[in-house]
PDB file of N, CA and C in Angstrom:
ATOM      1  N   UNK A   1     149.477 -23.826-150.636  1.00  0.00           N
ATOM      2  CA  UNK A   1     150.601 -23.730-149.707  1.00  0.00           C
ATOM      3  C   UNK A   1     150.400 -24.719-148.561  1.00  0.00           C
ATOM      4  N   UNK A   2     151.624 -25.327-148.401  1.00  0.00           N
ATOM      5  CA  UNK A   2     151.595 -26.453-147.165  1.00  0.00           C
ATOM      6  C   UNK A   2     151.136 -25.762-145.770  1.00  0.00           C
ATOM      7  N   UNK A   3     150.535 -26.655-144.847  1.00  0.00           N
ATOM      8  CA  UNK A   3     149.826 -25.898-143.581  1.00  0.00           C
ATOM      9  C   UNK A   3     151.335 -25.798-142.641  1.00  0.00           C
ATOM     10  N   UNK A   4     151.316 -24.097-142.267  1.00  0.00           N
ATOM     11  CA  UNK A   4     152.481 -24.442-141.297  1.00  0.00           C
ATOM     12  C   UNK A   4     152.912 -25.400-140.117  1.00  0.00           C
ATOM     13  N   UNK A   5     151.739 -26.027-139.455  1.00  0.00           N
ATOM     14  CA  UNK A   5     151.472 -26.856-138.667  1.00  0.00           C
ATOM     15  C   UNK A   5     152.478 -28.073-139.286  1.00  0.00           C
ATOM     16  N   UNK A   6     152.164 -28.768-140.754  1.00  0.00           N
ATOM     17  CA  UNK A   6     152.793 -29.535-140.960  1.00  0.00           C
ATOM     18  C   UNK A   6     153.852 -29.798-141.404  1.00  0.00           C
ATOM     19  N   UNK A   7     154.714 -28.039-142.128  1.00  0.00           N
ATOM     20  CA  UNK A   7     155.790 -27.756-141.942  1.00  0.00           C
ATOM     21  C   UNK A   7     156.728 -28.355-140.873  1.00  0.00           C
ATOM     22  N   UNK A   8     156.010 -27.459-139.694  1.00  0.00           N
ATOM     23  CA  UNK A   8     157.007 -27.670-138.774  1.00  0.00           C
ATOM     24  C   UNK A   8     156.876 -29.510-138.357  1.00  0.00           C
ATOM     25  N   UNK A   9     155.847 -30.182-138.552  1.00  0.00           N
ATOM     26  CA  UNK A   9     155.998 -31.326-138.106  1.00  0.00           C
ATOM     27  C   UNK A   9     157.087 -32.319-138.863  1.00  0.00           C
ATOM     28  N   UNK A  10     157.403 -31.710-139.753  1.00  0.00           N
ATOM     29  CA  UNK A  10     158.316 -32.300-140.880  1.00  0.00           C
ATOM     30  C   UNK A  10     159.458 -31.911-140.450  1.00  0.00           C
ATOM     31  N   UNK A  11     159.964 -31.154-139.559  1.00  0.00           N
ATOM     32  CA  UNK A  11     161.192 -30.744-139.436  1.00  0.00           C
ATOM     33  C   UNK A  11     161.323 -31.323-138.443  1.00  0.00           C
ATOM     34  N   UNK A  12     160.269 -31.667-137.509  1.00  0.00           N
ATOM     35  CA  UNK A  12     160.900 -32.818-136.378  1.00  0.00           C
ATOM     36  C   UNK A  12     161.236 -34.494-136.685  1.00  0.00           C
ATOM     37  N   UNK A  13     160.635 -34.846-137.878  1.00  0.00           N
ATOM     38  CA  UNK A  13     160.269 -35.791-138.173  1.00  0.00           C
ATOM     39  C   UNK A  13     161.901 -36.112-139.137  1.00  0.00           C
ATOM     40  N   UNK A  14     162.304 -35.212-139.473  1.00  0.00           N
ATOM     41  CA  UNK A  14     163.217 -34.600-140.705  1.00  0.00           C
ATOM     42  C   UNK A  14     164.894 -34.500-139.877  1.00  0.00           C
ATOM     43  N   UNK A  15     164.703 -33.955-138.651  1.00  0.00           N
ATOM     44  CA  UNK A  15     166.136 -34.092-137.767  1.00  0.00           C
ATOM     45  C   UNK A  15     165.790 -35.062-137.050  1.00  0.00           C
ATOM     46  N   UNK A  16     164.888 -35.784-136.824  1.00  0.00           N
ATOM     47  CA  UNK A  16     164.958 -37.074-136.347  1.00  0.00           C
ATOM     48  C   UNK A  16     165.782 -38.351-137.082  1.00  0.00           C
ATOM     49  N   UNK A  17     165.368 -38.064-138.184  1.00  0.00           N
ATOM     50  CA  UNK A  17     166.172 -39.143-139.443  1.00  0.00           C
ATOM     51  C   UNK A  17     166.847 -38.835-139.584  1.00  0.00           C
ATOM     52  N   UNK A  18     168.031 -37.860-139.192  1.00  0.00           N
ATOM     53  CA  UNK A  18     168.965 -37.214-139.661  1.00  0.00           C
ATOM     54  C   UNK A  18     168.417 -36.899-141.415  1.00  0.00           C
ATOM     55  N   UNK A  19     167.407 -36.094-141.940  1.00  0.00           N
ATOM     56  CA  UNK A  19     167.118 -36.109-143.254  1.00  0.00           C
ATOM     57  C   UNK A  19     167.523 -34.454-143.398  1.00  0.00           C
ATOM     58  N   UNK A  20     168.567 -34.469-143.611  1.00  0.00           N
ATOM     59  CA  UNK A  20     168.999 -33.106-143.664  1.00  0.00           C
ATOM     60  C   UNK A  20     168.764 -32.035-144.466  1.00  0.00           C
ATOM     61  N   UNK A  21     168.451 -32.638-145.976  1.00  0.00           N
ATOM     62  CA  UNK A  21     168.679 -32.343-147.170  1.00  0.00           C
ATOM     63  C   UNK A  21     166.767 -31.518-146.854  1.00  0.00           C
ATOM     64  N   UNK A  22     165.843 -32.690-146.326  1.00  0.00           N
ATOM     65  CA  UNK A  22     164.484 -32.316-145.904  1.00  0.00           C
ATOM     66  C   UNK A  22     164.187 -31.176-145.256  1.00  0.00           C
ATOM     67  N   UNK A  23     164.975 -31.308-143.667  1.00  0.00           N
ATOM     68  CA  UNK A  23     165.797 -30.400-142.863  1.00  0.00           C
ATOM     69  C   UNK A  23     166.120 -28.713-143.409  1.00  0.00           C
ATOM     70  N   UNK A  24     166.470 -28.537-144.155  1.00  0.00           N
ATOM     71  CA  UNK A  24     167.397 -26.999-144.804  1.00  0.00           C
ATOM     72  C   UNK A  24     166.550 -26.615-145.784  1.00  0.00           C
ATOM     73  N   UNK A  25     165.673 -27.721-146.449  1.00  0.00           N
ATOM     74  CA  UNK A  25     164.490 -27.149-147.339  1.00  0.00           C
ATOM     75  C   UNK A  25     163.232 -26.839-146.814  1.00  0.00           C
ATOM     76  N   UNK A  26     163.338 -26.617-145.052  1.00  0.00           N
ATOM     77  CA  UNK A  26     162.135 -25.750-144.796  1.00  0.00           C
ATOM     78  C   UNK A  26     162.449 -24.336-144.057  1.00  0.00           C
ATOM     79  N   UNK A  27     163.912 -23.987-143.916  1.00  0.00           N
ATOM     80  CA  UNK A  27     164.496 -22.583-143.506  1.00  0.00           C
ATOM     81  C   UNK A  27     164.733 -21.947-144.925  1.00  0.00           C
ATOM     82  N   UNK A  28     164.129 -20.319-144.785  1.00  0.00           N
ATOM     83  CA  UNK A  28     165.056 -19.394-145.556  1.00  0.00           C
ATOM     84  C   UNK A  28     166.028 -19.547-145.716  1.00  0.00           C
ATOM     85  N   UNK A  29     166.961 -19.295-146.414  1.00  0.00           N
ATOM     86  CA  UNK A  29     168.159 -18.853-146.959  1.00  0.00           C
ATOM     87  C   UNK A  29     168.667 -17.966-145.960  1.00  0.00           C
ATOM     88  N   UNK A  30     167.775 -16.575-145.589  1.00  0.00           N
ATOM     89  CA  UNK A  30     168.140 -15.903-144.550  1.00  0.00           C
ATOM     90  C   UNK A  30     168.088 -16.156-143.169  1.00  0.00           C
ATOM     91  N   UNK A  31     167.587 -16.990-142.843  1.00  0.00           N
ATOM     92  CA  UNK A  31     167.438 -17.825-141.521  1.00  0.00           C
ATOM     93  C   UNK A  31     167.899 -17.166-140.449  1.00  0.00           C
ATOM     94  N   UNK A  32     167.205 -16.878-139.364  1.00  0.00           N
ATOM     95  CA  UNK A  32     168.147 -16.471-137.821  1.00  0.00           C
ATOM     96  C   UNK A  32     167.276 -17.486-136.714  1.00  0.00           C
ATOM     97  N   UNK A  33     168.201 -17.911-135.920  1.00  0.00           N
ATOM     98  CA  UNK A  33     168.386 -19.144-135.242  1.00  0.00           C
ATOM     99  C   UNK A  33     168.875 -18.805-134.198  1.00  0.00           C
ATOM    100  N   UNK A  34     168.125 -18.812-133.019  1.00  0.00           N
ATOM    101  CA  UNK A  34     168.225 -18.027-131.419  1.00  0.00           C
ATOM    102  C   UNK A  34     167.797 -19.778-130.610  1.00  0.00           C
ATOM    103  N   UNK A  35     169.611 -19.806-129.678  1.00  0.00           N
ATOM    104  CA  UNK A  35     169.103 -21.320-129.036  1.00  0.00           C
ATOM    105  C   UNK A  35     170.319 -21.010-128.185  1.00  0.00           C
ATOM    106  N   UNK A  36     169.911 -21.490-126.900  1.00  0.00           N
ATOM    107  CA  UNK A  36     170.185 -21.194-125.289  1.00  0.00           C
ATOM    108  C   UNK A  36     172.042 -21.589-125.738  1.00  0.00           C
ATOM    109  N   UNK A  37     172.969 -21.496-125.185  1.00  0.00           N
ATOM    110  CA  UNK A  37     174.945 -21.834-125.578  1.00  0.00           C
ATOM    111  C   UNK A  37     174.934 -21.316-126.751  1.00  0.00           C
ATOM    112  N   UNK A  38     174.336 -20.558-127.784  1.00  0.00           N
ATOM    113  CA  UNK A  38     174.994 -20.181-128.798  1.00  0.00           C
ATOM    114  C   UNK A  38     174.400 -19.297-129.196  1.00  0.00           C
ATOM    115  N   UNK A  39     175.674 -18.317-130.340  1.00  0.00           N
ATOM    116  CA  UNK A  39     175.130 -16.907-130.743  1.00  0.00           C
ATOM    117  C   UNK A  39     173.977 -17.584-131.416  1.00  0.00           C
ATOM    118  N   UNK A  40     173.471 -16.366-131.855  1.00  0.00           N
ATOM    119  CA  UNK A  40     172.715 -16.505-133.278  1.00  0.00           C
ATOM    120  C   UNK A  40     173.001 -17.033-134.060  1.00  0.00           C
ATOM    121  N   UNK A  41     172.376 -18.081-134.680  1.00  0.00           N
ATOM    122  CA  UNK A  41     172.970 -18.644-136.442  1.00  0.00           C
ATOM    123  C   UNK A  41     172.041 -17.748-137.204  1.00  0.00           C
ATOM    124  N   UNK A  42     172.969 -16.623-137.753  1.00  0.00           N
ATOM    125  CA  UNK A  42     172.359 -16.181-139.285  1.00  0.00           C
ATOM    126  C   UNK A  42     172.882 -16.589-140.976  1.00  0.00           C
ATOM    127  N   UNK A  43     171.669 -16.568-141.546  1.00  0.00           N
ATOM    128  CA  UNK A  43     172.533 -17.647-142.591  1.00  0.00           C
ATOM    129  C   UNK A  43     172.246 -18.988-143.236  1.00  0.00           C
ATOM    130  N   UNK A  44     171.590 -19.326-143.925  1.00  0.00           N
ATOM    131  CA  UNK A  44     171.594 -20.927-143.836  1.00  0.00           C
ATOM    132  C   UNK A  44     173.029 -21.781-144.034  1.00  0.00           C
ATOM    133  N   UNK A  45     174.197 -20.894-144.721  1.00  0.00           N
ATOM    134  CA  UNK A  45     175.527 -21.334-144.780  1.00  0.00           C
ATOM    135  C   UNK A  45     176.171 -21.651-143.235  1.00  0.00           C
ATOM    136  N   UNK A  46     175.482 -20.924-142.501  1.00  0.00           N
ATOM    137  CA  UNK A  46     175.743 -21.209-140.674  1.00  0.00           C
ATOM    138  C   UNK A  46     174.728 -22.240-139.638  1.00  0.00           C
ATOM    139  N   UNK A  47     173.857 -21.828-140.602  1.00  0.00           N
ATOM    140  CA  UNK A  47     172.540 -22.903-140.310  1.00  0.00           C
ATOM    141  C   UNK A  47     172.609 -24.360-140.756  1.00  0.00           C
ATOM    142  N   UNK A  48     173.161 -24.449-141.700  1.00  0.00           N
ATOM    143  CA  UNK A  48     174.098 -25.806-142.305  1.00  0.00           C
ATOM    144  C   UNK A  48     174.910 -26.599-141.401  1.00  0.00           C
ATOM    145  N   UNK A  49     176.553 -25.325-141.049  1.00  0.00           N
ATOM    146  CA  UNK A  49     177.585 -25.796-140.057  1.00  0.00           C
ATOM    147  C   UNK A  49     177.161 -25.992-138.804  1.00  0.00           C
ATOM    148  N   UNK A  50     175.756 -25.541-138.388  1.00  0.00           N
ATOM    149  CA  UNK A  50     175.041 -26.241-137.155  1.00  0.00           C
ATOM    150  C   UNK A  50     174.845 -27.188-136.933  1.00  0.00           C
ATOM    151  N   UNK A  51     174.017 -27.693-137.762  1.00  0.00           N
ATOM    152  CA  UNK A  51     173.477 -29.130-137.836  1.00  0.00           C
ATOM    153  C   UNK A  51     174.893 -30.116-138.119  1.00  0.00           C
ATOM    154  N   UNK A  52     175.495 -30.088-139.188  1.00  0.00           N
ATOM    155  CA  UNK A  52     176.207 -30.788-139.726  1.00  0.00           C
ATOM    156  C   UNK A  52     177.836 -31.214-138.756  1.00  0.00           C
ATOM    157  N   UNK A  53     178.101 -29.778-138.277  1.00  0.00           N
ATOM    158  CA  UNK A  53     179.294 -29.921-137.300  1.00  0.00           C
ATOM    159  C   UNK A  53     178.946 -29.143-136.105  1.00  0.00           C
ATOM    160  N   UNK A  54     178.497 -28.737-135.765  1.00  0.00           N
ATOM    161  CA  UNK A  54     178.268 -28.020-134.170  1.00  0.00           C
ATOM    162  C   UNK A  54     176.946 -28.452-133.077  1.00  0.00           C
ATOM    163  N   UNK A  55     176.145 -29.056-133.821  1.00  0.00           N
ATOM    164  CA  UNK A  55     175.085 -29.622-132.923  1.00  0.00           C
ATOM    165  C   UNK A  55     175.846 -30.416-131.918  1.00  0.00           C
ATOM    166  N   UNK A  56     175.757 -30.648-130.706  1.00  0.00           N
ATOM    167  CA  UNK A  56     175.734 -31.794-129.944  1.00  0.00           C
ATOM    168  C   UNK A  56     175.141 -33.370-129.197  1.00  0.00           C
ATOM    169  N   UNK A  57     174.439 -32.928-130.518  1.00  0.00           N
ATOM    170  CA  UNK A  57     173.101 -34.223-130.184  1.00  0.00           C
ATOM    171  C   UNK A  57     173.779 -34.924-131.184  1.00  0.00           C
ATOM    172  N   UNK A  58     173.384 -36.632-130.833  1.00  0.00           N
ATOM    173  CA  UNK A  58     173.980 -37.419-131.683  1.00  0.00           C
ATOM    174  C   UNK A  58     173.074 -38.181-132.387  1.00  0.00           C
ATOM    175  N   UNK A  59     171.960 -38.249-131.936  1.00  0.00           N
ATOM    176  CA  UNK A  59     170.970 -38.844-132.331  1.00  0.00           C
ATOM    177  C   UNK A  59     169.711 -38.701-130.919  1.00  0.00           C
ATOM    178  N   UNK A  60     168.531 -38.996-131.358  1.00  0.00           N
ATOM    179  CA  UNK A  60     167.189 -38.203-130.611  1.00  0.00           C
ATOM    180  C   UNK A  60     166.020 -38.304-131.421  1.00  0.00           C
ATOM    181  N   UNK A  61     164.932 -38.464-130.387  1.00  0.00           N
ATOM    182  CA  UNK A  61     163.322 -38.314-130.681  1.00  0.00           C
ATOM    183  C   UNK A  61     162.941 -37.501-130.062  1.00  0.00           C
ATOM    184  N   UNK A  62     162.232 -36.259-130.924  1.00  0.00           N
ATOM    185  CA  UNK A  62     161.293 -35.587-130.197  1.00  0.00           C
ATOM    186  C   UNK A  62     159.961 -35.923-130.577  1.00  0.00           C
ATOM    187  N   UNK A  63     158.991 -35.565-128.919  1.00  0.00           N
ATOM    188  CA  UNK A  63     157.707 -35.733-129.253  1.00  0.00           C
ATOM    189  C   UNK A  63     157.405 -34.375-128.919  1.00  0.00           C
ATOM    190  N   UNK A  64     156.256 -34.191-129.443  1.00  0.00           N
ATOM    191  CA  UNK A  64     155.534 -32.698-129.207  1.00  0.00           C
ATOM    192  C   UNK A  64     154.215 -33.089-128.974  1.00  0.00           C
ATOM    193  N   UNK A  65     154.142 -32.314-127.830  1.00  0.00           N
ATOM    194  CA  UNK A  65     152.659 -31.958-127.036  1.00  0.00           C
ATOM    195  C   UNK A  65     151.709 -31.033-127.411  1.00  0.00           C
ATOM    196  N   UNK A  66     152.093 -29.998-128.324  1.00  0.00           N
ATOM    197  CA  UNK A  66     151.595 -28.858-128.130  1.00  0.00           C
ATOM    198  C   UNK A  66     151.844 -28.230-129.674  1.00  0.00           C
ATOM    199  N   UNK A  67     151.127 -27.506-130.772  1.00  0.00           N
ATOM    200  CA  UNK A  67     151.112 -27.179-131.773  1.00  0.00           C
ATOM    201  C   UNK A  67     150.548 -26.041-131.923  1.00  0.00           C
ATOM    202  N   UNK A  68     150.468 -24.539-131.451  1.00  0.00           N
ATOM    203  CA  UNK A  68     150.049 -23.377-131.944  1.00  0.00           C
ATOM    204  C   UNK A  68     150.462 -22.583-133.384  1.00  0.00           C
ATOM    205  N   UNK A  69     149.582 -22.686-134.222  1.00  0.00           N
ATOM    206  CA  UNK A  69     149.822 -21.390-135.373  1.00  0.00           C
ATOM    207  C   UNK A  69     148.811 -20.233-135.759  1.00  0.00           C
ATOM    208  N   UNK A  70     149.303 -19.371-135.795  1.00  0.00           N
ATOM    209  CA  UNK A  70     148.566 -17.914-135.947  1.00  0.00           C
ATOM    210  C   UNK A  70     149.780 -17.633-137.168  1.00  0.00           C
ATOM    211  N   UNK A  71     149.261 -17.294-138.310  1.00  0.00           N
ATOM    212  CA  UNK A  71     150.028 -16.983-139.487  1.00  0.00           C
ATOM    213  C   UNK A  71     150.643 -15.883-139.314  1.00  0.00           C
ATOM    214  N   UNK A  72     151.867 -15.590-139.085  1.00  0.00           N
ATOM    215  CA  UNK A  72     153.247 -16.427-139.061  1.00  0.00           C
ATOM    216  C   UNK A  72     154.150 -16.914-138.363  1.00  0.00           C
ATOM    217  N   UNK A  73     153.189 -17.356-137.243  1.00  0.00           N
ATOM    218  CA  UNK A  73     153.598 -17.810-136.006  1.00  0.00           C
ATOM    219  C   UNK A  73     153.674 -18.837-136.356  1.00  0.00           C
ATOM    220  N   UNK A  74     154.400 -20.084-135.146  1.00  0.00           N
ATOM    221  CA  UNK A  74     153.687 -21.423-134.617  1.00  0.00           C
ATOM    222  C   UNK A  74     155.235 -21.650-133.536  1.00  0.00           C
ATOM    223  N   UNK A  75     153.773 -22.151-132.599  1.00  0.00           N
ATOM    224  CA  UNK A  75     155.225 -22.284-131.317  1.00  0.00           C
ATOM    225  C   UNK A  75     154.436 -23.931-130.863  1.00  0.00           C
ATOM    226  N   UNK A  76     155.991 -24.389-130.701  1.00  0.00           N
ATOM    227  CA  UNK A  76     155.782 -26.289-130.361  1.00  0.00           C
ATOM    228  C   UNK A  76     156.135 -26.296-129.118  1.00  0.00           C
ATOM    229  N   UNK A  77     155.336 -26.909-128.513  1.00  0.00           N
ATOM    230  CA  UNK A  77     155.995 -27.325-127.068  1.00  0.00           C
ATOM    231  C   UNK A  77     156.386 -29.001-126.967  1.00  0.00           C
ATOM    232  N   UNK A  78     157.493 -29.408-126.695  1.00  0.00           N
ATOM    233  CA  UNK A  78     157.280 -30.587-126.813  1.00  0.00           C
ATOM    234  C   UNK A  78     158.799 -31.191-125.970  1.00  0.00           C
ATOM    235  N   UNK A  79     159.200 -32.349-125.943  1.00  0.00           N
ATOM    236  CA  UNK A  79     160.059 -32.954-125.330  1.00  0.00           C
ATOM    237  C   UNK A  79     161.049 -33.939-126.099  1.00  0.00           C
ATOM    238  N   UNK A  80     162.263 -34.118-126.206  1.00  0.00           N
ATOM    239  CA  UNK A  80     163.572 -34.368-126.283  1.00  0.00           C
ATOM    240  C   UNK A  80     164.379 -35.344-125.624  1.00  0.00           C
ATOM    241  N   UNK A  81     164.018 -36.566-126.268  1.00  0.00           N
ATOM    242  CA  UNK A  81     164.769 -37.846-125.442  1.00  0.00           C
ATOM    243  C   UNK A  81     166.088 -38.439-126.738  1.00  0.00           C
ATOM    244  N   UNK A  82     166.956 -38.520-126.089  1.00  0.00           N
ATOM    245  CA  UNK A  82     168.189 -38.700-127.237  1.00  0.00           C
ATOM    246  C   UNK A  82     169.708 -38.968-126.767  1.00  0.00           C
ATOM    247  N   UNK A  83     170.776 -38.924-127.663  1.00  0.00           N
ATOM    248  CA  UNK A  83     172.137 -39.173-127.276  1.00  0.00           C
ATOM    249  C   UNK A  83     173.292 -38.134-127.413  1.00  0.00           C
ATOM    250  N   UNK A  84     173.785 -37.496-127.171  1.00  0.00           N
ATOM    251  CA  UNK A  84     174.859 -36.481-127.357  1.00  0.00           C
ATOM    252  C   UNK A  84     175.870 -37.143-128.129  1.00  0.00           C
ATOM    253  N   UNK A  85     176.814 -36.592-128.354  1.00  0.00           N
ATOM    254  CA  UNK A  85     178.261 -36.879-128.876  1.00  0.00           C
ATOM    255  C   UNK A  85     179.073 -37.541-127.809  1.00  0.00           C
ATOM    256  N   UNK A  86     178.598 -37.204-127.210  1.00  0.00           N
ATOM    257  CA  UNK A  86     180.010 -37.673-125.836  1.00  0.00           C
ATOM    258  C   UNK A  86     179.363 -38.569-125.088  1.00  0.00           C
ATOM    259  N   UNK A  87     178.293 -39.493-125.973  1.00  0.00           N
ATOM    260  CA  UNK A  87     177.823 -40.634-125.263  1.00  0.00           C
ATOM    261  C   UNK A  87     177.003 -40.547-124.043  1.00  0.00           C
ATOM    262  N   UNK A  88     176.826 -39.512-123.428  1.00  0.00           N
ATOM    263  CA  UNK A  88     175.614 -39.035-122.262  1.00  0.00           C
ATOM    264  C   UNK A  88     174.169 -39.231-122.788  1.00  0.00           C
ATOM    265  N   UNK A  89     173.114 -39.855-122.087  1.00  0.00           N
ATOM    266  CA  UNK A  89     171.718 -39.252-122.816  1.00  0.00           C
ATOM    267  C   UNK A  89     171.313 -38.101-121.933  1.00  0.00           C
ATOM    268  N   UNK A  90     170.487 -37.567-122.729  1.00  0.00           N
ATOM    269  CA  UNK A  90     169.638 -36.091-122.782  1.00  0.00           C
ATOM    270  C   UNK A  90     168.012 -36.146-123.010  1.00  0.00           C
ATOM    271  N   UNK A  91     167.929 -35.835-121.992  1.00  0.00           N
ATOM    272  CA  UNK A  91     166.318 -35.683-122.307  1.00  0.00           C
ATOM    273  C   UNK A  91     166.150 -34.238-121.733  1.00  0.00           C
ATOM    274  N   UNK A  92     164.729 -33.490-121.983  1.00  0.00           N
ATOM    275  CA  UNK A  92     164.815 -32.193-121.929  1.00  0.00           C
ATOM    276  C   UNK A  92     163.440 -31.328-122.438  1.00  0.00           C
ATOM    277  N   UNK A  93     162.524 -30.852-121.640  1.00  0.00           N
ATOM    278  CA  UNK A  93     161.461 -30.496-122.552  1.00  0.00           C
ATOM    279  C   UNK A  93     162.148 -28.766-123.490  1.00  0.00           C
ATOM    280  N   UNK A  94     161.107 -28.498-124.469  1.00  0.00           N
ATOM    281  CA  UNK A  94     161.420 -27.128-124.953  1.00  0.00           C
ATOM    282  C   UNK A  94     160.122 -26.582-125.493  1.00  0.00           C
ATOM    283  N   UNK A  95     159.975 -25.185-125.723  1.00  0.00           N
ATOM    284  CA  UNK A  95     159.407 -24.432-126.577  1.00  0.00           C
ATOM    285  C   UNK A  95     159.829 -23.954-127.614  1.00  0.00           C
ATOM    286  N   UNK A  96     159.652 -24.119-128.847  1.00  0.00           N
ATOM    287  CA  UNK A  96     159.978 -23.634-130.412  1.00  0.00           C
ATOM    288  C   UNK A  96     159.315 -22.264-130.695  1.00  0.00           C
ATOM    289  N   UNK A  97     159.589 -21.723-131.093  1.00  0.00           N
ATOM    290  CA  UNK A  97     158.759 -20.079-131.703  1.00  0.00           C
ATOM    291  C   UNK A  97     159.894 -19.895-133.073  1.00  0.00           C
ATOM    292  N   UNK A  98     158.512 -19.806-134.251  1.00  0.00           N
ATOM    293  CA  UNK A  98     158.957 -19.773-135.208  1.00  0.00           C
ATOM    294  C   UNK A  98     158.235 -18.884-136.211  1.00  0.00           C
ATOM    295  N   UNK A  99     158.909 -18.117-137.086  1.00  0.00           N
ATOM    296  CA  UNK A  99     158.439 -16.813-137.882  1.00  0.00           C
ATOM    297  C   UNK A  99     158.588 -17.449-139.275  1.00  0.00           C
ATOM    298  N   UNK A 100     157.487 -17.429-140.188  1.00  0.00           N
ATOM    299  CA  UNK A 100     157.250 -17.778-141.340  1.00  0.00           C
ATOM    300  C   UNK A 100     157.370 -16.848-142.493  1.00  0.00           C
ATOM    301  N   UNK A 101     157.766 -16.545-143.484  1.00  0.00           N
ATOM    302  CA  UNK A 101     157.284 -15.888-144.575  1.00  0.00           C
ATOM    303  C   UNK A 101     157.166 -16.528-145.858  1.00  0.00           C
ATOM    304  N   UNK A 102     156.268 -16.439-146.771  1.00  0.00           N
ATOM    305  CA  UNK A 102     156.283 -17.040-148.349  1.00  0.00           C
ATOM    306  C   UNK A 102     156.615 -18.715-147.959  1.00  0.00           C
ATOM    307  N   UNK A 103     155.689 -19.332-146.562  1.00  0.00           N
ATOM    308  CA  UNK A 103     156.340 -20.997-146.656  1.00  0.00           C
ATOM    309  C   UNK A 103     157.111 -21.725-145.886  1.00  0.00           C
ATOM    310  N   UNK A 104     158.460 -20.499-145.566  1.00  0.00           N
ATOM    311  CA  UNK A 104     159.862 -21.080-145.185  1.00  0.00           C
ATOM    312  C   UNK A 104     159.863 -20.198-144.182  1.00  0.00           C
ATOM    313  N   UNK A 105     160.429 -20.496-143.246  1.00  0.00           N
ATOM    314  CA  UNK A 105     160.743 -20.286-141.263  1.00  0.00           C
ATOM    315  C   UNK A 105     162.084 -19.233-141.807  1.00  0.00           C
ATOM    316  N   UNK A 106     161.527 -18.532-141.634  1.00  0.00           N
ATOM    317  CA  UNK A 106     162.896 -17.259-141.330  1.00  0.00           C
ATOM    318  C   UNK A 106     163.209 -17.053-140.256  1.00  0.00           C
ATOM    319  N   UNK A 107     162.327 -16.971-139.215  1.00  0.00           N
ATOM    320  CA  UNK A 107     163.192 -17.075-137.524  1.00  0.00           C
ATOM    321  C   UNK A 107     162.763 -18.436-136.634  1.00  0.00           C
ATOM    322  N   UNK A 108     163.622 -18.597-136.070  1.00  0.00           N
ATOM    323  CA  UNK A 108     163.666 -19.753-135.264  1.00  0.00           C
ATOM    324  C   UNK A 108     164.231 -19.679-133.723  1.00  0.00           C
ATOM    325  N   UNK A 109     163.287 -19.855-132.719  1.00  0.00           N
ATOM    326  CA  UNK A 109     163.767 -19.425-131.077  1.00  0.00           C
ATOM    327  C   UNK A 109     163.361 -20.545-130.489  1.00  0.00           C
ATOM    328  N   UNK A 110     164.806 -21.193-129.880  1.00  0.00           N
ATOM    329  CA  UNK A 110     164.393 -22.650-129.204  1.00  0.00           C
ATOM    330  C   UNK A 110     164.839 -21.683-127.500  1.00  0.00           C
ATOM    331  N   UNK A 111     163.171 -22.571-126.549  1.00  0.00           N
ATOM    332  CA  UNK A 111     163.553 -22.229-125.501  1.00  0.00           C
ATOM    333  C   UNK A 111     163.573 -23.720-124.585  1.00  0.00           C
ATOM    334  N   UNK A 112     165.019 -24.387-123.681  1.00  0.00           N
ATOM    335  CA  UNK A 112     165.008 -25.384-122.959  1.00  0.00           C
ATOM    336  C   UNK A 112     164.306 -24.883-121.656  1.00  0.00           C
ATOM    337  N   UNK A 113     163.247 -26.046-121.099  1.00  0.00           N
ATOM    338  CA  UNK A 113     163.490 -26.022-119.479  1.00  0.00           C
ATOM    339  C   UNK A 113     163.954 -27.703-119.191  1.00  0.00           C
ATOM    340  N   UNK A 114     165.018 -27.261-118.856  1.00  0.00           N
ATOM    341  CA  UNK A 114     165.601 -28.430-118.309  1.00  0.00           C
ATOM    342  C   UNK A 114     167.245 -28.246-118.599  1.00  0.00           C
ATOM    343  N   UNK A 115     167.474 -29.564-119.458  1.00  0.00           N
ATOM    344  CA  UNK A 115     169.404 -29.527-120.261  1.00  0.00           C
ATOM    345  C   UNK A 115     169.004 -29.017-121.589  1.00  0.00           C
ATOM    346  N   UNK A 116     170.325 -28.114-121.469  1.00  0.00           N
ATOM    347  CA  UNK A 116     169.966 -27.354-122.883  1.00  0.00           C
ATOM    348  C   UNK A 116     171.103 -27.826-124.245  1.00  0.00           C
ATOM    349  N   UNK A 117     170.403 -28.300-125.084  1.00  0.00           N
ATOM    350  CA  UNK A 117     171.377 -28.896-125.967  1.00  0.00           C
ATOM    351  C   UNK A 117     171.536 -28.445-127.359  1.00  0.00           C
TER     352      UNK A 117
END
């Protein structure tokens, strides 16, 4: 089994490229998705219409500082330099907290300090 550590590094690496397809093959199916302006995404069928039509980022690099995992944990701390939709840039640090089972991230809790996007 892949190390969760490098899971999650693939998923930054993965919405960085816009590699979407990469992206959705490391969430459950059942997925719940807790992030500062919006309900819950439960669902990967909602977890999909996130990324694809409701995100507001237009493009972005994150770097990460910080990598904790305790099985089935792992929380990222890291920072967010990028472009919105509406042509503004965004930069922004955050904390990730993420719940694993059998591999694949079944919960997902983004926390901003700063602009929350």
């Amino acid at each position: 089994m892949e190390d969760l550590k490098d899971i999650v590094k693939k998923y930054y690496i993965a919405v960085d490229k816009n590699d979407l397809d990469t992206l959705f093959s490391i969430f459950a199916d059942n997925i719940v998705y807790k992030r500062p302006g919006y309900e819950p995404i439960e669902g990967m069928a909602n977890f999909k219409e996130f990324y694809q039509k409701n995100r507001i980022i237009k493009e972005g690099h994150h770097t990460l500082s910080n990598i904790i995992a305790s099985d089935p944990y792992v929380i990222v701390e890291g920072e967010f330099n990028g472009i919105l939709k509406d042509g503004s840039k965004s930069h922004t640090t955050f904390v990730d907290v993420y719940t694993f089972s059998s591999g694949k991230a079944i919960k997902r809790h983004t926390y901003f300090d700063g602009q929350s996007v």
